[in-house]
Protein backbone atom coordinates (compact mmCIF):
# COMPACT_ATOMS: atom_id res chain seq x y z
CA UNK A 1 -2.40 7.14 -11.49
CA UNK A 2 -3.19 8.10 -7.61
CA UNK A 3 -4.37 11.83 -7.49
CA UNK A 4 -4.01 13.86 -4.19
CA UNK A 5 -6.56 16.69 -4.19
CA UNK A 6 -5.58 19.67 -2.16
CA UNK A 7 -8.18 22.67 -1.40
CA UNK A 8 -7.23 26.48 -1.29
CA UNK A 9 -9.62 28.57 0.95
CA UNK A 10 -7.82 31.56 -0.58
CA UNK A 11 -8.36 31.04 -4.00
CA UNK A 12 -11.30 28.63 -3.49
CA UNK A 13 -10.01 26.02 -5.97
CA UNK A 14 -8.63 22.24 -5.63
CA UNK A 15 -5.13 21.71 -6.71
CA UNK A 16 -3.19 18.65 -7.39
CA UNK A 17 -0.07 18.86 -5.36
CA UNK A 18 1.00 15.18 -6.02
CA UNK A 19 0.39 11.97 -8.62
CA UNK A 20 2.04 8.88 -8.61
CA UNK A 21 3.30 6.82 -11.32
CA UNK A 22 0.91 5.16 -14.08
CA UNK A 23 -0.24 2.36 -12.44
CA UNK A 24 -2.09 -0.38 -14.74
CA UNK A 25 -5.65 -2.59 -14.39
CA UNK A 26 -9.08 -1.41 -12.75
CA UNK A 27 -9.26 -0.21 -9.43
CA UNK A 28 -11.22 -2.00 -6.68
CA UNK A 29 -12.55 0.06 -3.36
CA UNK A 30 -10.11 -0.15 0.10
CA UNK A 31 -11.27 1.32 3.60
CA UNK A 32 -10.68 4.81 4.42
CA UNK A 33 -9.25 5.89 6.92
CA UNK A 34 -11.97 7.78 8.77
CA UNK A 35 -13.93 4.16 9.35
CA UNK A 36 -13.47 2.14 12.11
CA UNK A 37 -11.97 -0.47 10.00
CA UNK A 38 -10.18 2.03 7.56
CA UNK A 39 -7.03 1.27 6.01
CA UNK A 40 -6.29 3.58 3.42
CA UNK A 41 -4.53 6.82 4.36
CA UNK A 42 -4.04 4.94 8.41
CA UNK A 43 -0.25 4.82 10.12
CA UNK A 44 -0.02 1.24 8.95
CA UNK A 45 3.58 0.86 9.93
CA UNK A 46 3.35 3.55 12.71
CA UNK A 47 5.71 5.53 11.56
CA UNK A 48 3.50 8.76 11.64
CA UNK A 49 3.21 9.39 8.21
CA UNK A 50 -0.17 8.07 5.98
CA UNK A 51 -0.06 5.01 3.76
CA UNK A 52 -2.06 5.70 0.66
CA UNK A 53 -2.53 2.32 -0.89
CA UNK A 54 -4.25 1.58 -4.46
CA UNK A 55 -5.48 -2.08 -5.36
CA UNK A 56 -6.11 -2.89 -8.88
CA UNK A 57 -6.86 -6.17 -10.92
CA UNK A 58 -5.88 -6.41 -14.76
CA UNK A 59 -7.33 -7.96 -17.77
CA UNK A 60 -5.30 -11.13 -17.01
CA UNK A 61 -7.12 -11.41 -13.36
CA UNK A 62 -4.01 -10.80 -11.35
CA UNK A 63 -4.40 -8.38 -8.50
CA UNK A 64 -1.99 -5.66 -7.94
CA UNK A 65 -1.71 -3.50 -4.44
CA UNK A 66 0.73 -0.46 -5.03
CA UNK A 67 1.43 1.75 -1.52
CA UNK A 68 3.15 5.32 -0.86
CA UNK A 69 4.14 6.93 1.89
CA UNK A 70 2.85 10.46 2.62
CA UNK A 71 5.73 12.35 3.19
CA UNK A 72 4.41 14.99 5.51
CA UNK A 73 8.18 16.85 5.69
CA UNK A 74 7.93 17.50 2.22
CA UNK A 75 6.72 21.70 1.21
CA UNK A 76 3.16 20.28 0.26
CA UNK A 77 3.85 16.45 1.29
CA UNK A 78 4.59 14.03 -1.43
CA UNK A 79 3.82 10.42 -2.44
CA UNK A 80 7.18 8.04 -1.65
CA UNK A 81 6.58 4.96 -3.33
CA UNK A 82 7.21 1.60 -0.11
CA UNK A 83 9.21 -0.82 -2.04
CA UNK A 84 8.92 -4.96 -1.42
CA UNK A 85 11.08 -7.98 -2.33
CA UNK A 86 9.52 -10.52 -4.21
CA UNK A 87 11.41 -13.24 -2.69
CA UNK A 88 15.06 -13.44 -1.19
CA UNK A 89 17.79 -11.99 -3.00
CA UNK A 90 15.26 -10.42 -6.17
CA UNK A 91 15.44 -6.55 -7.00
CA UNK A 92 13.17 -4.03 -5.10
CA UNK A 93 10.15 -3.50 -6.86
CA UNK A 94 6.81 -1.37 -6.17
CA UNK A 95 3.53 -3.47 -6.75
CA UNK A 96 2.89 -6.27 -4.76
CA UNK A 97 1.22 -9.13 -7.02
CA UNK A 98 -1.14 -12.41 -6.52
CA UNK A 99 -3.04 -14.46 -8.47
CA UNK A 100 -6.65 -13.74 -6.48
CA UNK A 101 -6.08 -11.02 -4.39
CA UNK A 102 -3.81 -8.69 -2.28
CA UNK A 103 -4.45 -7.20 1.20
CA UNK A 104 -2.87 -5.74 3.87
CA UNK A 105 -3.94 -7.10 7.32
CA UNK A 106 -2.13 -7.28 11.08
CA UNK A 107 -0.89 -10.95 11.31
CA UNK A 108 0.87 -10.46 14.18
CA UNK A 109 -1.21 -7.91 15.99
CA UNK A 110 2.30 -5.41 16.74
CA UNK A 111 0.46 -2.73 15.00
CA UNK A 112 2.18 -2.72 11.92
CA UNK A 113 0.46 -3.94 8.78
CA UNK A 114 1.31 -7.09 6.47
CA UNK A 115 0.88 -7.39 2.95
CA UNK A 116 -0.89 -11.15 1.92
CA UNK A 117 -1.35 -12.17 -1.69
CA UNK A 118 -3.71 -15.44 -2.40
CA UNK A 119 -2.47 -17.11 -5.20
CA UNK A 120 -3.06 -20.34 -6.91
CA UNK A 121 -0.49 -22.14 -5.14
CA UNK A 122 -0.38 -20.91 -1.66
CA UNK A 123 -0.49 -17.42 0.39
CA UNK A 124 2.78 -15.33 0.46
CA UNK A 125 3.24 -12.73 3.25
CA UNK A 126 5.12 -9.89 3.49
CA UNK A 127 6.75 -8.19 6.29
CA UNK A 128 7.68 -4.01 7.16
CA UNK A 129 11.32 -4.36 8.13
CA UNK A 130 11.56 -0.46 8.57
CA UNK A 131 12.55 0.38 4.68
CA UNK A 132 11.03 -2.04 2.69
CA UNK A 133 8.44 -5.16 2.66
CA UNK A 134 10.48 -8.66 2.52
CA UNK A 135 8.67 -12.22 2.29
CA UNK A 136 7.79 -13.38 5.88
CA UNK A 137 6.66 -16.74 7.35
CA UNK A 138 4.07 -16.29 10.15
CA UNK A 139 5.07 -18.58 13.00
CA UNK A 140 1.84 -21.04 14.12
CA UNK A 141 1.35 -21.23 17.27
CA UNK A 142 0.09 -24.76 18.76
């Protein structure tokens, strides 16, 4: 479960105004934001809201990258969980999954983050369409 801590200079005390879903498997560390080459909590699809992002790898060595949206409309902002599709026509689904690893990185360099997963058998890549990640070929350029 991802946490957001919240402090009250009133009362002096840190609240919890938000928590995710359980999420499953051993967390590894991702950039902050406040580093030049931060990541977590950045406008990684420029839309002007933070993506909070948690990477985790389970007992069977897969690696699992879940991402929210920070909601900054919301009373006391809130979490919204960014959805992907596995592959054409599949149900939405929340975690992204690979066999090695799972990262977000800017293929294309439009300022708008992509999600790669290193598996066994190849890299799959993942593209924002403006509600939801879908699989994406990067074209090569010659």
């Amino acid at each position: 479960m991802l946490q957001v801590l919240d402090y009250d200079p009133v009362y002096r005390e840190w609240t919890i105004p938000w928590d995710s879903d359980i999420i499953t498997g051993t967390a590894s560390p991702l950039p902050a934001a406040n580093r030049a080459d931060g990541l977590n909590g950045g406008d990684l699809l420029r839309t002007g809201d933070p993506i909070l992002m948690a990477r985790t790898t389970t007992k069977d060595g897969r690696a699992h990258l879940y991402m929210w949206r920070w909601d900054t409309q919301a009373a006391r902002g809130v979490g919204v969980p960014i959805k992907m599709v596995p592959k054409q026509g599949a149900p939405e689904q929340q975690a992204f999954d690979a066999d090695l690893d799972v990262k977000v990185a800017d293929l294309d360099n439009d300022g708008v983050y992509e999600v790669v997963a290193d598996n066994v058998s190849g890299v799959l890549v993942w593209k924002w369409d403006g509600t939801r990640y879908a699989p994406w070929t990067p074209e090569v350029k010659r």
